[in-house]
Protein backbone atom coordinates (compact mmCIF):
# COMPACT_ATOMS: atom_id res chain seq x y z
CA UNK A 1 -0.65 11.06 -17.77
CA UNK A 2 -3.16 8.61 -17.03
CA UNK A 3 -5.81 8.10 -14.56
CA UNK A 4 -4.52 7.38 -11.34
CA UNK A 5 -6.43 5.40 -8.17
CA UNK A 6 -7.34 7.56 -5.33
CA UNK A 7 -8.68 6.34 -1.79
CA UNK A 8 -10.01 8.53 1.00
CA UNK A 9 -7.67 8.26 4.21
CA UNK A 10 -6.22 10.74 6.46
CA UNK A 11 -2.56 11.67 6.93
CA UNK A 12 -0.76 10.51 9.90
CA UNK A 13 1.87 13.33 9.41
CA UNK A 14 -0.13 16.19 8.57
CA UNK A 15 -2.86 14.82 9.46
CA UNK A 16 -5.06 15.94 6.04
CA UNK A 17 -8.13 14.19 4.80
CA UNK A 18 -8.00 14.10 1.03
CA UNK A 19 -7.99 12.12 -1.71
CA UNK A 20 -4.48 10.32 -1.58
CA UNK A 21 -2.64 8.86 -4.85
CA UNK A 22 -2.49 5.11 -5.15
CA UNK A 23 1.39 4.27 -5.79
CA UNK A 24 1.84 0.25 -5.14
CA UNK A 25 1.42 -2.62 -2.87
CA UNK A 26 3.93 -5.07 -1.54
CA UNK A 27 3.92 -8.70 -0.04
CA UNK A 28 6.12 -8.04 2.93
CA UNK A 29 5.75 -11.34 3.76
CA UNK A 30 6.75 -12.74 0.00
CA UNK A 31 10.42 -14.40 1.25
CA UNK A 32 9.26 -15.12 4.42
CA UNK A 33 10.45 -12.07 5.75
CA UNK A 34 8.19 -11.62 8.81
CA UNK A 35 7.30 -14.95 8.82
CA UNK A 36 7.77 -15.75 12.69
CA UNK A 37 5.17 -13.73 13.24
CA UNK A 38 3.12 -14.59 10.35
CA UNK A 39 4.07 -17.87 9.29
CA UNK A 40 4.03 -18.94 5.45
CA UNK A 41 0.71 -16.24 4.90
CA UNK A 42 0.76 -13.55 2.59
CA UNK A 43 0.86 -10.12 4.11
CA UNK A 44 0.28 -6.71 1.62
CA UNK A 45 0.54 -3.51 2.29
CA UNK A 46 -0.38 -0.42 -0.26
CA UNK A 47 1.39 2.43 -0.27
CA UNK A 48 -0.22 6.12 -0.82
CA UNK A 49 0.46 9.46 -1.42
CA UNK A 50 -0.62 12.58 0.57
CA UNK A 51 -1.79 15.41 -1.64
CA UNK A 52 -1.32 17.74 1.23
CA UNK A 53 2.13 17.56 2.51
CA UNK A 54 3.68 14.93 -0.15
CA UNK A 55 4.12 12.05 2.83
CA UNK A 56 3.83 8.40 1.85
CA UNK A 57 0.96 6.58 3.80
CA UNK A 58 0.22 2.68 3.88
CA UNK A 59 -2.52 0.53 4.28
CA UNK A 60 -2.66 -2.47 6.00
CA UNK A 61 -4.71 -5.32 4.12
CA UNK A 62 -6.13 -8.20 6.25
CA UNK A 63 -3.46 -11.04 6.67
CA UNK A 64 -4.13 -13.17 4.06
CA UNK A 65 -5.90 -11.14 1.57
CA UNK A 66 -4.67 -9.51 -1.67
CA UNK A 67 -4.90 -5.80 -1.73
CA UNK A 68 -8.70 -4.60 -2.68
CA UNK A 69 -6.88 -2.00 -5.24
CA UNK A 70 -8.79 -2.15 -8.83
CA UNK A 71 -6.67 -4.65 -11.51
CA UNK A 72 -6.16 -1.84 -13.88
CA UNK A 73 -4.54 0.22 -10.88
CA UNK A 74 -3.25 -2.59 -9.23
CA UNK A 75 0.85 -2.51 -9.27
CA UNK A 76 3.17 -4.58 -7.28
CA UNK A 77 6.34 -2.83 -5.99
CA UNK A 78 9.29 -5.33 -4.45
CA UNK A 79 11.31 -4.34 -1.75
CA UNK A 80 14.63 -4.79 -3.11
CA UNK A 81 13.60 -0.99 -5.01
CA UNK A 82 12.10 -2.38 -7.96
């Protein structure tokens, strides 16, 4: 197994501090899904894992800007589950 991206947060079920594990990011905003409230912008979110209780977390990244996640981390989930 190979080395995996950690980030510092704190769990909003459990409500640990920890190192959480990095699993993707999505453009919610990629078909114009939310974009009435958007418009044509990008909008990513990253999604991480809480080494606690097992919860998935996300993180908000500015409208506009691509996640600040490392390029050899850096992995784009869809949301059709792929």
């Amino acid at each position: 197994m190979g080395l995996k991206y950690k980030r510092i947060l704190k769990c909003s079920s459990c409500g640990n501090v920890g190192e959480f594990v990095y699993l993707g990011s999505r453009n919610v905003n990629e078909k114009g899904e939310v974009s009435e409230i958007v418009g044509e912008t990008s909008m990513w979110i990253s999604y991480f894992r809480c080494p606690n209780c097992g919860s998935i977390d996300v993180e908000f990244h500015p409208l506009g800007e691509e996640p600040d996640i490392p390029k050899e981390f850096f992995k784009e989930v869809k949301g059709d589950g792929k």
